[in-house]
N, C-alpha and C. Protein backbone atom coordinates (compact mmCIF):
# COMPACT_ATOMS: atom_id res chain seq x y z
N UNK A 1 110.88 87.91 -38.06
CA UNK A 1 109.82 86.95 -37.75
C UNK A 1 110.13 86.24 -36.43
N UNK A 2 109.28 86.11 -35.72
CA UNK A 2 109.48 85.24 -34.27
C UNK A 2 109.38 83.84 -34.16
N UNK A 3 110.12 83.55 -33.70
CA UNK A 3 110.58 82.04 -33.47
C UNK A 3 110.71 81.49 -31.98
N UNK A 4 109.80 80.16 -31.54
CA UNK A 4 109.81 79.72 -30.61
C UNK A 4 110.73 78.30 -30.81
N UNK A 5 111.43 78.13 -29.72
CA UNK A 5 112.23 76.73 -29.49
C UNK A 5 111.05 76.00 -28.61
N UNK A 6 110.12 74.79 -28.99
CA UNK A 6 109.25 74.05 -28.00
C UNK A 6 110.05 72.30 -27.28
N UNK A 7 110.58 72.72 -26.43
CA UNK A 7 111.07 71.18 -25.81
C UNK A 7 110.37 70.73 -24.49
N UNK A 8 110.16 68.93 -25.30
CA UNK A 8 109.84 68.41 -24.02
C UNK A 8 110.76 67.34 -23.65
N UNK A 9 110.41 67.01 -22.69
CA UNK A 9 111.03 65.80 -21.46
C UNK A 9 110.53 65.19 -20.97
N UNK A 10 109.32 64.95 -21.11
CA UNK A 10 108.71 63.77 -20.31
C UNK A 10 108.89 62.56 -20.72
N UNK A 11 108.40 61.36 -20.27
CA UNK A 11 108.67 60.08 -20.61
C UNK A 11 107.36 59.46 -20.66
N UNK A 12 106.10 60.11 -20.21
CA UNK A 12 105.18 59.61 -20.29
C UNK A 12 103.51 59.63 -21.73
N UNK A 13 104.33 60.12 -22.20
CA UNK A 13 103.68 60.15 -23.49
C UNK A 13 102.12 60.93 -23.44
N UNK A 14 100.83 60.24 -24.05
CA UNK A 14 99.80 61.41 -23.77
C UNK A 14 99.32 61.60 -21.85
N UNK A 15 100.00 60.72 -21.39
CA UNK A 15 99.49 60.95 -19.97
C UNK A 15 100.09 61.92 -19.06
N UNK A 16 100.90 62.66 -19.84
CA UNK A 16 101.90 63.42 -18.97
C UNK A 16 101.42 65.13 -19.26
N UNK A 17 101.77 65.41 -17.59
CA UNK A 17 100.59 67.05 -17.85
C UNK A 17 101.78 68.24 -18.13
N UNK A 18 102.98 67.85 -18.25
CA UNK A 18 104.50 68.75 -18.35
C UNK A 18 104.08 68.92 -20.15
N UNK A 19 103.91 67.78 -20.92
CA UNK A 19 103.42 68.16 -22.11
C UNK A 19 102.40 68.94 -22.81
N UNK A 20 101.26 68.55 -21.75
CA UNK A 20 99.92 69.15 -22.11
C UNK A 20 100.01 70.85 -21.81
N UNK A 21 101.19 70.99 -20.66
CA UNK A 21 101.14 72.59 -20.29
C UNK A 21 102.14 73.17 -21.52
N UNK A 22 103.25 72.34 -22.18
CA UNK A 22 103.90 72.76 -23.35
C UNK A 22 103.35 72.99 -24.58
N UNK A 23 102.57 71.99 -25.01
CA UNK A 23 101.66 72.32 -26.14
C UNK A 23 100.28 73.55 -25.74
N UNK A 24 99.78 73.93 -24.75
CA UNK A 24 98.82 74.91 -24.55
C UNK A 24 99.74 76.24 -24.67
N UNK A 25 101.08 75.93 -24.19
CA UNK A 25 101.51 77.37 -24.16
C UNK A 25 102.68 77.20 -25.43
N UNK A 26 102.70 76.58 -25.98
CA UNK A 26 103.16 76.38 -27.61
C UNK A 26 102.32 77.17 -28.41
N UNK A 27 100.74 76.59 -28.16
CA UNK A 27 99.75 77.32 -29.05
C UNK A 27 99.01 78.60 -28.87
N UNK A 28 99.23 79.20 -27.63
CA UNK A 28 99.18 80.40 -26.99
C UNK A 28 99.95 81.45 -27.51
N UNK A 29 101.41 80.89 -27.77
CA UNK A 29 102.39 81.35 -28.12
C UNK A 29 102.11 81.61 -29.78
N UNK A 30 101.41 80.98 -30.30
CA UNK A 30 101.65 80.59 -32.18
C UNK A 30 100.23 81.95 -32.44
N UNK A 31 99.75 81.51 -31.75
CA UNK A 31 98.05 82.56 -31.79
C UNK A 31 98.50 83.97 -31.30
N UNK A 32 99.57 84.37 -30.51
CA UNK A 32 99.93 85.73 -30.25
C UNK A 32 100.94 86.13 -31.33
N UNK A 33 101.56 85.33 -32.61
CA UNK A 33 102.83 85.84 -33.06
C UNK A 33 102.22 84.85 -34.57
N UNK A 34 101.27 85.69 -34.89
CA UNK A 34 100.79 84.85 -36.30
C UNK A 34 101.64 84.98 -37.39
N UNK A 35 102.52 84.03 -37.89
CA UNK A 35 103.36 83.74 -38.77
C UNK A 35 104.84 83.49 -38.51
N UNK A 36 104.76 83.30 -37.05
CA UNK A 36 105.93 82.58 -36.37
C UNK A 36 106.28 81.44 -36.49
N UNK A 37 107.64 81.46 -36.40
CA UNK A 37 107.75 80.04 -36.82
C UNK A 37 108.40 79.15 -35.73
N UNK A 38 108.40 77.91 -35.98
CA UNK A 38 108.80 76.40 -34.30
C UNK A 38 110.02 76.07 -34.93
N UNK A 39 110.72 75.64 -33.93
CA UNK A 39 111.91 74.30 -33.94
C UNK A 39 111.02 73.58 -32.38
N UNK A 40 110.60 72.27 -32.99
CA UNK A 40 110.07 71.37 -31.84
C UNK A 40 111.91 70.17 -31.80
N UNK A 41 111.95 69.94 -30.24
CA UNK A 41 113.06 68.77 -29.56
C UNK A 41 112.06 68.03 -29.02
N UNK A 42 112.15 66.99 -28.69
CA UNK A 42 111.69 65.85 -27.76
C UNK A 42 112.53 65.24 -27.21
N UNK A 43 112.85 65.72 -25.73
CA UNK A 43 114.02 65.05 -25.32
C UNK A 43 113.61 63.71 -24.80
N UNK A 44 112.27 63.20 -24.12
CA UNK A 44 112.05 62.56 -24.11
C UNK A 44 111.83 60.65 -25.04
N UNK A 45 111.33 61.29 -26.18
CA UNK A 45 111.81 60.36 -27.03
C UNK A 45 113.19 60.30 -28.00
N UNK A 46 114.20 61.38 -28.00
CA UNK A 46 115.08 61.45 -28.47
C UNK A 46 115.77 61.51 -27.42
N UNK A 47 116.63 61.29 -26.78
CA UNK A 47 117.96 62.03 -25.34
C UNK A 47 118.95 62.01 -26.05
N UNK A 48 119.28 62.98 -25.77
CA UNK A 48 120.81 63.55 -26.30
C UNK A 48 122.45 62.45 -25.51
N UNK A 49 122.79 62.31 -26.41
CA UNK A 49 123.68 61.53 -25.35
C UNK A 49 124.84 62.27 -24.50
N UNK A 50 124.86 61.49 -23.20
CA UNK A 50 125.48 62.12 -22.34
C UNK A 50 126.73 62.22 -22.54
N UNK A 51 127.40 63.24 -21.84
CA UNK A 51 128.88 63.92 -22.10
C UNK A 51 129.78 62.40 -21.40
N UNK A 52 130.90 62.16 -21.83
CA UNK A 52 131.35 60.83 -21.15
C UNK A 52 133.02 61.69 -20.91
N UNK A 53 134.23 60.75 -20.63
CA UNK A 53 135.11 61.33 -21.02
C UNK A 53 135.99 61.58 -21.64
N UNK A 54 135.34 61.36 -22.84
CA UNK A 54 136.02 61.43 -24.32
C UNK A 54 135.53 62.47 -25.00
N UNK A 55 133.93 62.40 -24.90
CA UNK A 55 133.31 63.61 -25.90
C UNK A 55 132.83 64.87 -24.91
N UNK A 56 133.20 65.12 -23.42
CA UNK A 56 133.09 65.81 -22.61
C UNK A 56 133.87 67.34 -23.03
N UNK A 57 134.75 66.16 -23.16
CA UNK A 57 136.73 67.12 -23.13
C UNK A 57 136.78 67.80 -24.45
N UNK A 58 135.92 68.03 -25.49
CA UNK A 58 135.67 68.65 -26.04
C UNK A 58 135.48 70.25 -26.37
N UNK A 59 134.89 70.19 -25.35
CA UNK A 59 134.81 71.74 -25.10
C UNK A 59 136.09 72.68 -24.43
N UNK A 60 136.85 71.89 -24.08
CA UNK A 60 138.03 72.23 -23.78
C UNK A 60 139.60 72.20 -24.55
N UNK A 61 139.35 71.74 -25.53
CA UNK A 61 140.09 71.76 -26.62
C UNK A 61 139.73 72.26 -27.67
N UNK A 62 140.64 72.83 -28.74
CA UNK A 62 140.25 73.82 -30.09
C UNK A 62 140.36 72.64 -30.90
N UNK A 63 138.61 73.27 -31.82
CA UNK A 63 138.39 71.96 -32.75
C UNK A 63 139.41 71.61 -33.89
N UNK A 64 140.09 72.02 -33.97
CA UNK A 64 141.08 71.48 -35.26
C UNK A 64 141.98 70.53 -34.13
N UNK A 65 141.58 69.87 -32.80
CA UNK A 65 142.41 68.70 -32.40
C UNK A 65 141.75 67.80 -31.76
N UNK A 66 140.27 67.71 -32.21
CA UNK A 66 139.10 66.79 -32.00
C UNK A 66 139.22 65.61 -32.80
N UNK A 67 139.09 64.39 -31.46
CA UNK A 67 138.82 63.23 -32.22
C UNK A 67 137.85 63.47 -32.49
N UNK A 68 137.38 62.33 -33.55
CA UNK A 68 135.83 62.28 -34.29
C UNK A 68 135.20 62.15 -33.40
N UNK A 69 134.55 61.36 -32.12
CA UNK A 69 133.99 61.67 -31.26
C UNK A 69 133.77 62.79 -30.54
N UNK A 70 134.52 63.48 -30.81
CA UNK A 70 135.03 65.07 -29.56
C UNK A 70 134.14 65.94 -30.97
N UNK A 71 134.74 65.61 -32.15
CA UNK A 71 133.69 66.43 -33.42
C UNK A 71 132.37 66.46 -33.54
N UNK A 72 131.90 65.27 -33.10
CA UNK A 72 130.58 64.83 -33.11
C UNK A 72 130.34 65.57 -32.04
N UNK A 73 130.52 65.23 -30.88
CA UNK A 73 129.56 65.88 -29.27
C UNK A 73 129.90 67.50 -29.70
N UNK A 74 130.82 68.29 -30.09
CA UNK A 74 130.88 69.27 -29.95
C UNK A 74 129.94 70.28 -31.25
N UNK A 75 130.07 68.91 -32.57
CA UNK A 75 128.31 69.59 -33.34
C UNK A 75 127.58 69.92 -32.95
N UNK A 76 127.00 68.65 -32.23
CA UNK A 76 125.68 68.59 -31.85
C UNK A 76 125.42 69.80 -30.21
N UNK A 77 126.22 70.16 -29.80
CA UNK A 77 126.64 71.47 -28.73
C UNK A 77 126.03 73.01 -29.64
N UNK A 78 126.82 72.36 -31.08
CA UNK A 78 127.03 73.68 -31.59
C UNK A 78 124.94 73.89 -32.17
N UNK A 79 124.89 72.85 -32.46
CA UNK A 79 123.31 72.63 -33.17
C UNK A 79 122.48 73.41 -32.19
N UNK A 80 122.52 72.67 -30.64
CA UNK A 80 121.64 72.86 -30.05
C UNK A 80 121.36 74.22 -29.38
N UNK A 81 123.16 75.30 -29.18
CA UNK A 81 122.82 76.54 -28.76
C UNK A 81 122.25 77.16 -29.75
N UNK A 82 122.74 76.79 -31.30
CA UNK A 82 122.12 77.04 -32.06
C UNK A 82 120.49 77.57 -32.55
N UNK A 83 120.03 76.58 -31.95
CA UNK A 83 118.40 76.55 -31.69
C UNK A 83 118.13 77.96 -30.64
N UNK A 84 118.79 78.15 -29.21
CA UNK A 84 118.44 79.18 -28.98
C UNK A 84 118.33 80.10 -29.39
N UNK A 85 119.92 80.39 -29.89
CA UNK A 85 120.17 81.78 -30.54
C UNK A 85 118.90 81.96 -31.62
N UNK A 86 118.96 80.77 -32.19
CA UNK A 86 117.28 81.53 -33.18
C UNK A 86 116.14 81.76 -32.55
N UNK A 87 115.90 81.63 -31.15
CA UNK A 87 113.90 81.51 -30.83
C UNK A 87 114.69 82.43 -30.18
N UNK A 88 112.99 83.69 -29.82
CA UNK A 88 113.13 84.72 -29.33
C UNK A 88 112.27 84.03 -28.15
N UNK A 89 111.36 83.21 -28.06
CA UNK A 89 111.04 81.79 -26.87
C UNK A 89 111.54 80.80 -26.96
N UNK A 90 111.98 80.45 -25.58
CA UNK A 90 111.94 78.83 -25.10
C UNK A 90 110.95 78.80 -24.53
N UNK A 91 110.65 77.51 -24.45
CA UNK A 91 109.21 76.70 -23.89
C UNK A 91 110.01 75.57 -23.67
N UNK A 92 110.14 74.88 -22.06
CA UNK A 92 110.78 73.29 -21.61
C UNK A 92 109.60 72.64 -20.99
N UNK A 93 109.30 71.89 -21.29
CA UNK A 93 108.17 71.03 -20.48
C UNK A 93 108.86 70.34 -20.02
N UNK A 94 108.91 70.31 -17.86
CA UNK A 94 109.98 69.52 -17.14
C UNK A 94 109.04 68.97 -15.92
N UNK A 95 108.74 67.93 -16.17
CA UNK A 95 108.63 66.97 -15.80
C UNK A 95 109.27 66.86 -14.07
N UNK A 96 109.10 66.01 -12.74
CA UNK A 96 109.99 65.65 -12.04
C UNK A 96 110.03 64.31 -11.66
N UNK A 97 111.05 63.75 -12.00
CA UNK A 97 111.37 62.38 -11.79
C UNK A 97 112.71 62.08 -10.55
N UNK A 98 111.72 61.27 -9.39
CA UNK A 98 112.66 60.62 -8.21
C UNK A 98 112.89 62.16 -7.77
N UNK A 99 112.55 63.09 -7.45
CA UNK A 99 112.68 64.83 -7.19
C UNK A 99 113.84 65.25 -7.90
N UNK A 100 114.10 64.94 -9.12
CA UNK A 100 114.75 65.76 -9.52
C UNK A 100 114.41 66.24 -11.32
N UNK A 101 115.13 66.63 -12.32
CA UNK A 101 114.97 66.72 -13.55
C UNK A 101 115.16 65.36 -14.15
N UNK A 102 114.59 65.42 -15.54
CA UNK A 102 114.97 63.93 -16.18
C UNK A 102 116.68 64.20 -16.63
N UNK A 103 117.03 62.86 -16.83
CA UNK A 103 118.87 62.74 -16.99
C UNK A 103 118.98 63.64 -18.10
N UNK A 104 117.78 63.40 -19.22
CA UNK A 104 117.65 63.80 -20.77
C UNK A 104 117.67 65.39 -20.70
N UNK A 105 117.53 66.47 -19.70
CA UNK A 105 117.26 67.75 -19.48
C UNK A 105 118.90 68.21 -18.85
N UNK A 106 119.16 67.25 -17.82
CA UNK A 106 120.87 67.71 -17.35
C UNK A 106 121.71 67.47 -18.71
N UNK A 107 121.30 66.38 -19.63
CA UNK A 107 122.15 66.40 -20.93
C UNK A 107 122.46 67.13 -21.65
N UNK A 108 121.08 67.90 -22.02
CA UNK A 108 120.53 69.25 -22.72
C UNK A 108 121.45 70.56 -22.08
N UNK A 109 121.19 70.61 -21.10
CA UNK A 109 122.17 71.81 -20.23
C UNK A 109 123.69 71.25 -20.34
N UNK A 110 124.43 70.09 -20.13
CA UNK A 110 125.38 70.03 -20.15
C UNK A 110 126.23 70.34 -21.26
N UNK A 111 125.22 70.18 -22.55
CA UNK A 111 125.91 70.33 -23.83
C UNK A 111 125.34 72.03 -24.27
N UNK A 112 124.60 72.58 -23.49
CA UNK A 112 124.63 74.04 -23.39
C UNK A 112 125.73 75.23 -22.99
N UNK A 113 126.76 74.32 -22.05
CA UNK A 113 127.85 74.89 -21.02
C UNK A 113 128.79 74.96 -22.25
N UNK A 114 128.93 76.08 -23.01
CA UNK A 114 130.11 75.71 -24.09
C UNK A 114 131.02 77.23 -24.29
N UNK A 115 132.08 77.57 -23.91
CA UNK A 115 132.64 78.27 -23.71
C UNK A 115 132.92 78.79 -25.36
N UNK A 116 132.76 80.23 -25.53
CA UNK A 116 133.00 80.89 -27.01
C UNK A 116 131.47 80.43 -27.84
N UNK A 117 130.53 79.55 -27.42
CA UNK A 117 129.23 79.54 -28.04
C UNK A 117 127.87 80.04 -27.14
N UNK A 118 128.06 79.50 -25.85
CA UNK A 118 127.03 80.14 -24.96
C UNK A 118 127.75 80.97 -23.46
N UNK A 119 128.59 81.00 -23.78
CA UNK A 119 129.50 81.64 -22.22
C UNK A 119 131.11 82.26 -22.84
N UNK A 120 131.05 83.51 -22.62
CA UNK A 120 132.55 84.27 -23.35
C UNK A 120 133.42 83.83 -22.57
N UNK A 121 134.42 83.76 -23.21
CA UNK A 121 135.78 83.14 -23.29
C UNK A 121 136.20 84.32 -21.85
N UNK A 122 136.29 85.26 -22.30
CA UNK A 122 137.28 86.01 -21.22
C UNK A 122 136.07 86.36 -20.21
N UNK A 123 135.43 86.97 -20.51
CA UNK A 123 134.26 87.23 -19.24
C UNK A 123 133.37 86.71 -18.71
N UNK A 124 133.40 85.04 -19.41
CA UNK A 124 132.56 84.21 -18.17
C UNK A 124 131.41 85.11 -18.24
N UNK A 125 130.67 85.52 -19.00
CA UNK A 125 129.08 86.26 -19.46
C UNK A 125 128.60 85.62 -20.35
N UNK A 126 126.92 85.21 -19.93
CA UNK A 126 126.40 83.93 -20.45
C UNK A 126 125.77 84.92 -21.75
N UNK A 127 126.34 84.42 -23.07
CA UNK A 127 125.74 85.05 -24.16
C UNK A 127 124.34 84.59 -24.69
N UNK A 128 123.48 83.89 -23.84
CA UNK A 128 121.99 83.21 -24.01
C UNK A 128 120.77 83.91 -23.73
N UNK A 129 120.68 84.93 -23.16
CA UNK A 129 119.98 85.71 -22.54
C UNK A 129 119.31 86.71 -23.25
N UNK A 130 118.43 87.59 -23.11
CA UNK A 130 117.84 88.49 -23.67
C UNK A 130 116.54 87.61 -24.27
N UNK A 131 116.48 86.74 -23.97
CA UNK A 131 114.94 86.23 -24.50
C UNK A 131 114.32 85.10 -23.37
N UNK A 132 112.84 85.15 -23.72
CA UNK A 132 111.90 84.34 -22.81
C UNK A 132 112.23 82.73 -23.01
N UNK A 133 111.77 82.47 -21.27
CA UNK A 133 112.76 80.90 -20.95
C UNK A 133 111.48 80.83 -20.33
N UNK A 134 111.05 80.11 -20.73
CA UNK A 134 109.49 79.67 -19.73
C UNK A 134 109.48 78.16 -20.21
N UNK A 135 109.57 77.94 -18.62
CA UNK A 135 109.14 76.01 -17.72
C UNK A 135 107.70 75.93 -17.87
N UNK A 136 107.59 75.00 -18.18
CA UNK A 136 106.39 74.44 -17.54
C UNK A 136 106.71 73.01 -16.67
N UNK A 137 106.60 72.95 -15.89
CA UNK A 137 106.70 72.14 -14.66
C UNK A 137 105.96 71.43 -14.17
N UNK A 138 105.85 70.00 -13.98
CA UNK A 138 105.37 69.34 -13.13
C UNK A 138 105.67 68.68 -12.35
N UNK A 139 105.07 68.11 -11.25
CA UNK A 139 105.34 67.59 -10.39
C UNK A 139 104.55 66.49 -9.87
N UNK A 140 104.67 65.20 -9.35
CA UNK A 140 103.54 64.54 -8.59
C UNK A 140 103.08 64.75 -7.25
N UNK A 141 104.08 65.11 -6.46
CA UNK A 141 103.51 65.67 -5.42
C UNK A 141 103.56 66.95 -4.88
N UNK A 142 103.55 67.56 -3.26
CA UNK A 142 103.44 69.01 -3.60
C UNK A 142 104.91 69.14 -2.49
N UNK A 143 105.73 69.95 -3.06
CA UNK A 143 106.77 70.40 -2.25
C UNK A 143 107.17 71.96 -1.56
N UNK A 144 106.03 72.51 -1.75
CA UNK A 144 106.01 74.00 -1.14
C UNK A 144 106.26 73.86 0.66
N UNK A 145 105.90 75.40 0.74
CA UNK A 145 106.38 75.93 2.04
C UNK A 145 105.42 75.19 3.08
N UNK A 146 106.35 74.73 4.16
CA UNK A 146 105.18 74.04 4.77
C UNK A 146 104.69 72.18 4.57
N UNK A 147 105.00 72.04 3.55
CA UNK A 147 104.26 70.76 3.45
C UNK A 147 105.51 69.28 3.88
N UNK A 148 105.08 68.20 4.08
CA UNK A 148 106.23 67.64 5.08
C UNK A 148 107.57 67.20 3.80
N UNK A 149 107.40 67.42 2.92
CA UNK A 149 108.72 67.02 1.94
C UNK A 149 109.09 68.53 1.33
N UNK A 150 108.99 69.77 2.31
CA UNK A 150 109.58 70.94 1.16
C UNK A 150 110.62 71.27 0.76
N UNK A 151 110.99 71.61 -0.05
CA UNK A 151 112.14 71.63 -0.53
C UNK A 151 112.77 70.39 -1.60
N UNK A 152 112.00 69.42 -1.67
CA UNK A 152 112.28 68.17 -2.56
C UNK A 152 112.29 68.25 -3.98
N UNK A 153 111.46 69.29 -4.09
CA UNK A 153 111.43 69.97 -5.78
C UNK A 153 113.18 69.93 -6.31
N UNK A 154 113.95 68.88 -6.51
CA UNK A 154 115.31 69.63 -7.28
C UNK A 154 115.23 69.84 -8.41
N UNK A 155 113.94 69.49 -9.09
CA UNK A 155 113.86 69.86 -10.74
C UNK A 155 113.93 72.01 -10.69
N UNK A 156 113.42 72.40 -10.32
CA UNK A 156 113.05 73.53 -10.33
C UNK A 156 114.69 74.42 -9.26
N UNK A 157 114.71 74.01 -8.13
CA UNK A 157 116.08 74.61 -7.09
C UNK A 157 117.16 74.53 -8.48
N UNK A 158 117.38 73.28 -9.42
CA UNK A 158 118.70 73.40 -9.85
C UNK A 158 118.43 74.10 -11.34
N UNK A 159 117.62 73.90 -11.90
CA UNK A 159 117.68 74.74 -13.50
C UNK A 159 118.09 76.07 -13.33
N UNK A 160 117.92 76.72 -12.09
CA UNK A 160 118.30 78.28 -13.00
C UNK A 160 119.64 78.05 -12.51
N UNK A 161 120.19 77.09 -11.68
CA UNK A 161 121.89 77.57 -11.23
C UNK A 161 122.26 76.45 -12.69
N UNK A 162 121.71 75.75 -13.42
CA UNK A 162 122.28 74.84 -14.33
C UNK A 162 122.52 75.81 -15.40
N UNK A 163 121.68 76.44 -15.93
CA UNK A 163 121.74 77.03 -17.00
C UNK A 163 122.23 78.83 -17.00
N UNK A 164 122.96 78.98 -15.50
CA UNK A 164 123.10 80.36 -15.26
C UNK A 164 124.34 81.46 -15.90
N UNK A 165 125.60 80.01 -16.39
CA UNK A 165 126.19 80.63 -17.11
C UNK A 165 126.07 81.09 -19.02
N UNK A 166 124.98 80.53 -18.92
CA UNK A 166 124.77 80.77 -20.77
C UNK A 166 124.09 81.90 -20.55
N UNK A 167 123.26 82.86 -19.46
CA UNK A 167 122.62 83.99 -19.77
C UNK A 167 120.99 83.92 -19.31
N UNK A 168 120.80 82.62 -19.84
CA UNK A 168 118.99 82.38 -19.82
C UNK A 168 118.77 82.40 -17.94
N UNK A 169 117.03 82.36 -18.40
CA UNK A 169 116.91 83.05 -16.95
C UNK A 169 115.36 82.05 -16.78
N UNK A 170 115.36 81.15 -16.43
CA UNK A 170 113.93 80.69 -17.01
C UNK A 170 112.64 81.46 -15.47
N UNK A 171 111.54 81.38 -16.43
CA UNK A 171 110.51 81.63 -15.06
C UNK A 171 109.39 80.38 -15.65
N UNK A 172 108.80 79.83 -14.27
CA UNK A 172 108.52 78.61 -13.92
C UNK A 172 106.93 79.16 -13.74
N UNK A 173 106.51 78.14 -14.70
CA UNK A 173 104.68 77.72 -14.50
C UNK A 173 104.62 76.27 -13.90
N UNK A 174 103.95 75.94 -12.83
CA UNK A 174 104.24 74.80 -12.40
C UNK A 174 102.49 73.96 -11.85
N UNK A 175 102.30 72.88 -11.97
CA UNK A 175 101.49 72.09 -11.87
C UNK A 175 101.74 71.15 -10.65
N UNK A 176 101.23 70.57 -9.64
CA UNK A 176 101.61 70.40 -8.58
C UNK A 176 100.19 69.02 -8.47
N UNK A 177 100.57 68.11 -7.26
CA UNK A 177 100.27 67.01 -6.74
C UNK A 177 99.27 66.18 -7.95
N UNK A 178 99.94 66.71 -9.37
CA UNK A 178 99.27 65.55 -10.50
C UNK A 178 99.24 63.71 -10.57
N UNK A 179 99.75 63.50 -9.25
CA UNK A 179 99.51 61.97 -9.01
C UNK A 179 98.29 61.78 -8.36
N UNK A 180 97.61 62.69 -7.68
CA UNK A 180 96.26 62.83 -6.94
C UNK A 180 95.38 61.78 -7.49
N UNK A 181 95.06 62.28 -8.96
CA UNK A 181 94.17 61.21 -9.59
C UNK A 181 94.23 59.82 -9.74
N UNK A 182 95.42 59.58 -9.86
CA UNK A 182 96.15 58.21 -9.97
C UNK A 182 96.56 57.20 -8.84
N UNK A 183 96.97 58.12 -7.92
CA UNK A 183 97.40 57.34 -6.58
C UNK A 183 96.23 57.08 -5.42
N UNK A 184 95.59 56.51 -5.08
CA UNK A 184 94.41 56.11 -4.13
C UNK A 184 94.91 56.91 -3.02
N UNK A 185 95.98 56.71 -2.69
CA UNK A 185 96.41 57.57 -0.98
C UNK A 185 96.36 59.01 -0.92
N UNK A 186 96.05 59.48 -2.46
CA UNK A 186 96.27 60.94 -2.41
C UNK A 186 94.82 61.67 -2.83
N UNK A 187 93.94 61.18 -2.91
CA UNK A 187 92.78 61.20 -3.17
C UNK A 187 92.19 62.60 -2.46
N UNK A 188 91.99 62.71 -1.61
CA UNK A 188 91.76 63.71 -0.66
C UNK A 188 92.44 65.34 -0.99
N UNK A 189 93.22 64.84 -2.12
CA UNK A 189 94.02 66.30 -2.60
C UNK A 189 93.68 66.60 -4.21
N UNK A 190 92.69 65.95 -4.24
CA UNK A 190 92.16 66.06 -5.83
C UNK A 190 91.90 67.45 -5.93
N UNK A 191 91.22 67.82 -5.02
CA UNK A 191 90.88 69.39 -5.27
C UNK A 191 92.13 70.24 -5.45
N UNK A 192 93.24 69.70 -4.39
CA UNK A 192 94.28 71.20 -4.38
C UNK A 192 94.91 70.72 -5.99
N UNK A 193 95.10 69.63 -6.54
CA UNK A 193 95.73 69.31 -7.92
C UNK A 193 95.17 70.39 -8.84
N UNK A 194 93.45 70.26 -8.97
CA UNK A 194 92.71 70.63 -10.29
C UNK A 194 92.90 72.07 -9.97
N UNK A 195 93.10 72.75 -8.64
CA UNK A 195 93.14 74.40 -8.32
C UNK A 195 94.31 74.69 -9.12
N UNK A 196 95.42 73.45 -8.48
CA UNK A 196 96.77 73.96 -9.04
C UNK A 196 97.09 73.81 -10.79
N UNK A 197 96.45 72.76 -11.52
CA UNK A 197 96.54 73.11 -12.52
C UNK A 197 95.79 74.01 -13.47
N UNK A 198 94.74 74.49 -12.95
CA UNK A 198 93.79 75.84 -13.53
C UNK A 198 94.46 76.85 -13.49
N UNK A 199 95.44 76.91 -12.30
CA UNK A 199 95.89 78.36 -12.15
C UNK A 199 97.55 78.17 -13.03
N UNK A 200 97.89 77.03 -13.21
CA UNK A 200 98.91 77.13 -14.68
C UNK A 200 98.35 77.44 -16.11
N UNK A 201 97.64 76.82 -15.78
CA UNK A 201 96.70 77.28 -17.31
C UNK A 201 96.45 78.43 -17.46
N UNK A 202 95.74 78.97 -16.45
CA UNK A 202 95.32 80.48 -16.56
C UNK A 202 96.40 81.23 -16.74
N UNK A 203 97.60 81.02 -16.51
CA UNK A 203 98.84 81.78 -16.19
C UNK A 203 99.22 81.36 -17.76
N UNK A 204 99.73 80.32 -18.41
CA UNK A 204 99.77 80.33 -19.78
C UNK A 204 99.19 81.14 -20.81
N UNK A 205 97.55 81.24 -20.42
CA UNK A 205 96.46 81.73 -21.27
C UNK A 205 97.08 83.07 -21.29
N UNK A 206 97.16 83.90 -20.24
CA UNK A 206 97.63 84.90 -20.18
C UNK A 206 99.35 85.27 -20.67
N UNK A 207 100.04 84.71 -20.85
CA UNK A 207 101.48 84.99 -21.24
C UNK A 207 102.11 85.84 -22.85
N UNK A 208 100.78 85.46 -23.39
CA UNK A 208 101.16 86.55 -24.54
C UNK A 208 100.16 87.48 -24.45
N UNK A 209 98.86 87.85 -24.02
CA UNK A 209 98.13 88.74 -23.79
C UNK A 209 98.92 90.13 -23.62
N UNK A 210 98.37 90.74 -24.76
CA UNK A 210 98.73 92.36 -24.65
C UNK A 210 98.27 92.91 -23.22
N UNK A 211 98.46 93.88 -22.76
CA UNK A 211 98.12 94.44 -21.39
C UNK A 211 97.46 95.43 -21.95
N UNK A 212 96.23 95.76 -20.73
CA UNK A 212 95.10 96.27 -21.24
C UNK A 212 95.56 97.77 -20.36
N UNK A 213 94.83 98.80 -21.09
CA UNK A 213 95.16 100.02 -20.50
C UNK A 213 93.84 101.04 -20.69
């Protein structure tokens, strides 16, 4: 039976379009694989807590010499690759905050980096891989080729080098200058927003579609 992992990250609750592209391609996903089953995260209203240097050092020591803290962070490590290994999809709704990912998403990856659970011991080969990693992405403004801030996107430049030793490979649906509506100065780009989010959508709609022959 097929199993999707659905996580989000936003912080903005129903106003946020990183969600709205996760739940369309959540249910895209549920309508192509009828009797599949979810594990939903919300990193946003839940965040995982961050690695410090007590429950960091965990992963570097064999659990029969874990303080209870080092036991705890290294569960909840074990829980969360956990979740991959069962979905044959991921789905991340990522958000970009100040140009980069939310803290709550580097947390998520940091407690992903776990040597003998998502990355082999001797060969440094990310054992995460072999299944679909699909972003959905947003952004408030636009950082493509050309435009005077390119390259500012670090939500998107750093996920695939974050998550490159567990195996996963994500490919990115992305939504672009969604502050348009909201911000008065950006007004004039309403159109390139609604182009750019039709053509995520459309790109969702299409992601489980059989291919026609």
């Amino acid at each position: 039976m097929a199993h999707l992992l659905h996580i989000d990250s936003s912080i903005q609750g129903e106003r946020s379009v990183s969600r709205r592209l996760s739940a369309r391609a959540a249910a895209a996903w549920r309508a192509a694989h009828p009797g599949g089953t979810t594990t939903y995260r919300d990193l946003g209203a839940h965040p995982l807590p961050h690695l410090d240097a007590e429950s960091g050092s965990a992963r570097a020591i064999p659990p029969e010499q874990h303080t209870p803290a080092q036991a705890a962070s290294w569960a909840l490590t074990r829980e969360l690759v956990g979740e991959i290994q069962a979905a044959d999809t991921v789905l991340l709704g990522l958000p970009v905050y100040n140009y980069g990912a939310p803290s709550s998403v580097k947390a998520w990856v940091d407690h992903l980096i776990a040597p003998g659970l998502s990355v082999d011991h001797e060969t440094m080969t990310g054992l995460l891989g072999g299944r679909e990693f699909i972003v959905l992405a947003s952004r408030g403004g636009g950082y493509g080729e050309g435009t005077p801030r390119e390259g500012w996107d670090h939500a998107e430049q750093w996920l695939p080098h974050g998550v490159s030793l567990t195996g996963l490979e994500p490919r990115f649906v992305t939504a672009e200058l969604t502050l348009a509506h909201v911000n008065p100065a950006m007004a004039e780009l309403i159109p390139l927003a609604d182009a750019s989010l039709a053509t995520a959508e459309k790109t969702i709609d299409d992601l489980w579609v059989p291919a026609r022959v």
